[in-house]
Protein backbone atom coordinates (compact mmCIF):
# COMPACT_ATOMS: atom_id res chain seq x y z
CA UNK A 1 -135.66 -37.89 -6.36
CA UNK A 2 -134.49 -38.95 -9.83
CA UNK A 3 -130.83 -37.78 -8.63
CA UNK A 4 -130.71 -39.75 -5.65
CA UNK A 5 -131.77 -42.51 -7.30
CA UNK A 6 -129.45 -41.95 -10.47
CA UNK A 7 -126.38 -41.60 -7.73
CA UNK A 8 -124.15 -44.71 -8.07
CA UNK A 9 -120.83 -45.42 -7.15
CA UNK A 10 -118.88 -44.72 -9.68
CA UNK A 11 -116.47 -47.76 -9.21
CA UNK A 12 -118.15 -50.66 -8.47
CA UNK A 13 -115.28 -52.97 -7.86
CA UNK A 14 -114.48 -50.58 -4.65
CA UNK A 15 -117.82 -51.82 -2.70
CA UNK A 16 -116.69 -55.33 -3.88
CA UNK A 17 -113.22 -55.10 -2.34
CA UNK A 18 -114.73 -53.47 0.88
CA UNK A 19 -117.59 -56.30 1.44
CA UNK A 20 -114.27 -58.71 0.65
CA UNK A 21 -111.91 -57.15 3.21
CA UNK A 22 -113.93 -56.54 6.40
CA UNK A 23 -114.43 -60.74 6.57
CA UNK A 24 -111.27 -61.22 6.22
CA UNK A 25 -109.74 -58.63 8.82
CA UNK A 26 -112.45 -60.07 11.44
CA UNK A 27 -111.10 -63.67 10.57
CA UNK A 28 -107.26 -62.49 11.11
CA UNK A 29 -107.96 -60.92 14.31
CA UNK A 30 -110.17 -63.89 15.96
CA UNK A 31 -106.95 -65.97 14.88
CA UNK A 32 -104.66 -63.61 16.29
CA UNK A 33 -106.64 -63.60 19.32
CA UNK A 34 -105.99 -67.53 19.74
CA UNK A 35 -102.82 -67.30 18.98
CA UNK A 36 -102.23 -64.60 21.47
CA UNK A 37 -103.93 -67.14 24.26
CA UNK A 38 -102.08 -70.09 23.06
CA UNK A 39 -98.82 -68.86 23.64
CA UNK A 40 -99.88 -67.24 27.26
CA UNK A 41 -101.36 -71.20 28.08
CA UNK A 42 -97.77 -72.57 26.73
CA UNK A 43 -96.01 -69.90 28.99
CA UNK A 44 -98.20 -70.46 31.63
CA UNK A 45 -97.78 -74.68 31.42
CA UNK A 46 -94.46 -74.16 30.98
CA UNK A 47 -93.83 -71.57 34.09
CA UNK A 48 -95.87 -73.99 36.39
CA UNK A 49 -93.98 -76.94 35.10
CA UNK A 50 -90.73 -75.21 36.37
CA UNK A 51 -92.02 -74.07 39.59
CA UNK A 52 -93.13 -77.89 40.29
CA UNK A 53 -89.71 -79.03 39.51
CA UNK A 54 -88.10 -76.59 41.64
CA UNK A 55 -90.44 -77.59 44.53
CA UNK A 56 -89.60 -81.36 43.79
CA UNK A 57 -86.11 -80.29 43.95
CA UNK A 58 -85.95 -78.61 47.38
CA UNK A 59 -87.79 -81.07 48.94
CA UNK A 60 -85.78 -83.27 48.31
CA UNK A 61 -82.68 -81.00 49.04
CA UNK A 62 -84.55 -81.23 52.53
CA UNK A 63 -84.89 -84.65 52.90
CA UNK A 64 -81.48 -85.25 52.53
CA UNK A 65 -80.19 -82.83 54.41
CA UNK A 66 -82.39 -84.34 57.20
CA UNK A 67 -81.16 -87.81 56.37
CA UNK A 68 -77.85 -86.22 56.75
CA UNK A 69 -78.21 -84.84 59.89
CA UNK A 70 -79.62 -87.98 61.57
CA UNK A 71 -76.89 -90.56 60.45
CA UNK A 72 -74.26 -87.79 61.55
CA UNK A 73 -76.21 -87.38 65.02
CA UNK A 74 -76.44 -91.35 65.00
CA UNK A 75 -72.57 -91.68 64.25
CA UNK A 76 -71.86 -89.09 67.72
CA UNK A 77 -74.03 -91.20 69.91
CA UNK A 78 -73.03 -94.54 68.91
CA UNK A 79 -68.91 -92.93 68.91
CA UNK A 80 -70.19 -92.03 72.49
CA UNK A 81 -71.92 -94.84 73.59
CA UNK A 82 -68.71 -96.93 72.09
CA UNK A 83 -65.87 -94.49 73.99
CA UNK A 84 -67.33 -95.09 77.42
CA UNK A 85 -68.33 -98.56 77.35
CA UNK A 86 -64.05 -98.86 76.45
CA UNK A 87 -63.90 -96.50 79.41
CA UNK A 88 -65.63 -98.66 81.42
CA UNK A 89 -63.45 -101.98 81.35
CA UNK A 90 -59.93 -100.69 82.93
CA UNK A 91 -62.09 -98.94 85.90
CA UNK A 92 -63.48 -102.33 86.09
CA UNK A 93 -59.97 -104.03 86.15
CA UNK A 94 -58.60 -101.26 88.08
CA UNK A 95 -61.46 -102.20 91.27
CA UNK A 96 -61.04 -105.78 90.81
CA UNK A 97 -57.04 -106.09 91.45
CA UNK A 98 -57.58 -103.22 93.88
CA UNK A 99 -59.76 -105.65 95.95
CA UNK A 100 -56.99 -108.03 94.88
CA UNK A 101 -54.52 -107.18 96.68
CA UNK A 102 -55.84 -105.89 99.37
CA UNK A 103 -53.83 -106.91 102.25
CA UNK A 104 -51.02 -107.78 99.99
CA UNK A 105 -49.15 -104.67 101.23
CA UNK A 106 -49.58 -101.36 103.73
CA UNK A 107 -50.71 -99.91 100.42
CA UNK A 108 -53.04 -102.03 99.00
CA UNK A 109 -55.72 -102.43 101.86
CA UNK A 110 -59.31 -102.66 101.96
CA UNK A 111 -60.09 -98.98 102.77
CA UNK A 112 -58.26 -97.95 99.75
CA UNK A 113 -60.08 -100.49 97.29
CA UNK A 114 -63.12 -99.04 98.74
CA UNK A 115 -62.81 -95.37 98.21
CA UNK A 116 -61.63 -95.96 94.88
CA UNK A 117 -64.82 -98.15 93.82
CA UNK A 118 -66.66 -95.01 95.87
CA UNK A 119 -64.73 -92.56 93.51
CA UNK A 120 -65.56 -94.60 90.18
CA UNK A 121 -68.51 -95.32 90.98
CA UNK A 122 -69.63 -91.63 91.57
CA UNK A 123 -68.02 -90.77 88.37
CA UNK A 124 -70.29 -93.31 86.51
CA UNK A 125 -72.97 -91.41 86.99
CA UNK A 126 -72.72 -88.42 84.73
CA UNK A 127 -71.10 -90.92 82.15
CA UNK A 128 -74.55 -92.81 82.26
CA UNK A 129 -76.52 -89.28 81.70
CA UNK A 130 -73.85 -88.73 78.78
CA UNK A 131 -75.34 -92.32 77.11
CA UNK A 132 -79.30 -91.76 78.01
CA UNK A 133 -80.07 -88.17 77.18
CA UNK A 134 -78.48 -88.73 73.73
CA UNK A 135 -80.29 -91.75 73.19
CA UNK A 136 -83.51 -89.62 74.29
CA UNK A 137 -82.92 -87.10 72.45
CA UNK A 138 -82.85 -89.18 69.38
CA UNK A 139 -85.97 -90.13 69.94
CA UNK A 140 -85.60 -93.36 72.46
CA UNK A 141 -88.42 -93.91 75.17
CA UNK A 142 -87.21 -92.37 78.86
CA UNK A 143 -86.96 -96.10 80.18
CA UNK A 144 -85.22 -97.38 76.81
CA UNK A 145 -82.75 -94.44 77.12
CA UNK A 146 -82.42 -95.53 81.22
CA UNK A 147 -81.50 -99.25 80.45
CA UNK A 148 -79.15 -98.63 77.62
CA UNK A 149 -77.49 -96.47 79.86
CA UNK A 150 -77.43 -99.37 82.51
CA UNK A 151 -75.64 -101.55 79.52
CA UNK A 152 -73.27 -99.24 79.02
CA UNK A 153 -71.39 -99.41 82.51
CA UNK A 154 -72.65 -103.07 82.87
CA UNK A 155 -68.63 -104.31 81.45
CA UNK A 156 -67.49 -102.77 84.69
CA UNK A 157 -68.31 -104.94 87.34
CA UNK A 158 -68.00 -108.24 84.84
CA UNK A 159 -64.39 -107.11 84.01
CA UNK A 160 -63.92 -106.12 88.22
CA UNK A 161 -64.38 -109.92 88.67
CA UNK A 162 -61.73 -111.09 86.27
CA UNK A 163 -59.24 -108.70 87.71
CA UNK A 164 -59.99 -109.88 91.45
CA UNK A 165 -59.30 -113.29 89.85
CA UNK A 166 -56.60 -112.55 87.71
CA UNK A 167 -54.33 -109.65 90.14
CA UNK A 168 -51.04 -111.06 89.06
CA UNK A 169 -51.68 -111.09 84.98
CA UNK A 170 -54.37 -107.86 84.67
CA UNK A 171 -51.89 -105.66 87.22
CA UNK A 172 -49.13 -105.08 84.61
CA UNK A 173 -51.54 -104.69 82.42
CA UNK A 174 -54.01 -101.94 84.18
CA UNK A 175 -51.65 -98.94 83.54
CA UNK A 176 -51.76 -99.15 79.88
CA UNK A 177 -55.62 -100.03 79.79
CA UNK A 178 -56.19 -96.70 81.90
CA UNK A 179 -53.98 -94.61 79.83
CA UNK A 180 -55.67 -96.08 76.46
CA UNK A 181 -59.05 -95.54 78.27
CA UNK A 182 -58.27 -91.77 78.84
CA UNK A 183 -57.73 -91.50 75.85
CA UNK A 184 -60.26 -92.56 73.68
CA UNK A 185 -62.72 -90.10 76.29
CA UNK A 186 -60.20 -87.20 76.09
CA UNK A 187 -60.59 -87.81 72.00
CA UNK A 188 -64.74 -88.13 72.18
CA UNK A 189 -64.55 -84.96 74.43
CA UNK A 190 -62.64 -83.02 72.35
CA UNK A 191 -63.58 -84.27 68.76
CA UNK A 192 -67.61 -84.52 69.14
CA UNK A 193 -69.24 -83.21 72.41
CA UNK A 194 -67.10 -79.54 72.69
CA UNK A 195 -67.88 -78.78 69.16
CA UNK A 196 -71.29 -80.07 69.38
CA UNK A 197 -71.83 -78.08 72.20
CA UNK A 198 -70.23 -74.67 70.60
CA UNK A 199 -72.53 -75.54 67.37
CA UNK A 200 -75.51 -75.42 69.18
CA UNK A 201 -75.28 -72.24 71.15
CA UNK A 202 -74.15 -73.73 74.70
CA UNK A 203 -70.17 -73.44 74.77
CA UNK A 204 -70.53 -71.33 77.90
CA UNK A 205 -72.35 -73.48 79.56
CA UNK A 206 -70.49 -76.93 78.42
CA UNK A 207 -67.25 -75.13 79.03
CA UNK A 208 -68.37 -74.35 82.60
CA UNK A 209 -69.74 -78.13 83.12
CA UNK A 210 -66.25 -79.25 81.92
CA UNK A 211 -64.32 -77.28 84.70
CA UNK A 212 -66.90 -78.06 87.65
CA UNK A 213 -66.44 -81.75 86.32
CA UNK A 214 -62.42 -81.63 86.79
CA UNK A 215 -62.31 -79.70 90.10
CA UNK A 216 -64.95 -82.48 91.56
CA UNK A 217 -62.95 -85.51 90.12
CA UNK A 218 -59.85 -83.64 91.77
CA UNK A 219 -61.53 -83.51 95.21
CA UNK A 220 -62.69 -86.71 95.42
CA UNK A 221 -58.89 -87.72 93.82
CA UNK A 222 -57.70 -85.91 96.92
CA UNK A 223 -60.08 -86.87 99.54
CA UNK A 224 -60.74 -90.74 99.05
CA UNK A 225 -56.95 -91.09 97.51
């Protein structure tokens, strides 16, 4: 008993240094530990700050490209819309002198003026589809889309009037407004509704609407000519 109690360490400033060391090693890892969770909370702000701003940025990536896409489809309907109301004025001339001068000549009678106002007017109406389902498509009502259609071809019969009225000054004339208004379709046709068409998966089709449409306009050339 006496020797268990006489046992002592035999440096004393060891248990001191011991007692001393294990607070302090307890303290360093707690602050470790927040340290350690700071940084992951920074990362983890930071990573979710950048994933915001990417989102931010493709949306509105999107939006533009959406804004994009409607003026361009906006600038190929109004181009259209534009190109065949042109169209429309020397077919209008070209009825009005035809009615004319009828019975000016064996040429010019009323049987001719007729089947060519038949012809024209047959051929107006695909040109009217080409101005409504656009319009519709962009979002336009069916009746909107109908009467802006209407518009479109209502030049015609306005500028037929001033050529029956006017035979002798809008007949030199009508050969150069026909040419010019062949033109500015054959440019639409070519420039905006063929590559449209090819862009959105139809070519086939669009290319087969384009033939039909120039053996029927040769018929009826041929039959009421």
């Amino acid at each position: 008993m006496m020797t268990a109690l006489n046992r002592r360490p035999s440096n004393p400033t060891s248990v001191v240094t011991m007692e001393n060391t294990q607070p302090a090693d307890f303290a360093d890892c707690i602050s470790n530990q927040h340290t350690a969770q700071r940084r992951r909370g920074h990362h983890h702000s930071v990573h979710s700050v950048r994933n915001g701003e990417n989102g931010e940025g493709d949306r509105r990536d999107s939006v533009a490209r959406a804004l994009e896409a409607r003026q361009s489809q906006w600038k190929r309907i109004m181009l259209l819309v534009v190109a065949i109301t042109v169209h429309n004025i020397p077919e209008g001339l070209a009825v009005g002198v035809s009615f004319g001068a009828a019975g000016s000549s064996e040429k010019a009678s009323f049987t001719s003026s007729r089947n060519l106002a038949l012809g024209i007017g047959i051929q107006n109406f695909p040109e009217g589809l080409a101005v409504s389902l656009p319009l519709q498509a962009a979002g336009f009502s069916v009746w909107r889309s109908f009467w802006y259609g209407q518009l479109s071809g209502m030049v015609e019969p306005v500028f037929g009037v001033l050529g029956a009225v006017a035979v002798a000054a809008a007949k030199p004339a009508l050969p150069y407004a026909l040419a010019f208004a062949a033109g500015a379709m054959i440019y639409v046709v070519a420039d905006d509704i063929i590559p449209e068409a090819n862009a959105s998966g139809n070519g086939k089709l669009a290319t087969w609407g384009c033939i039909i449409g120039f053996v029927v306009m040769m018929c009826l050339d041929v039959g009421l000519g």
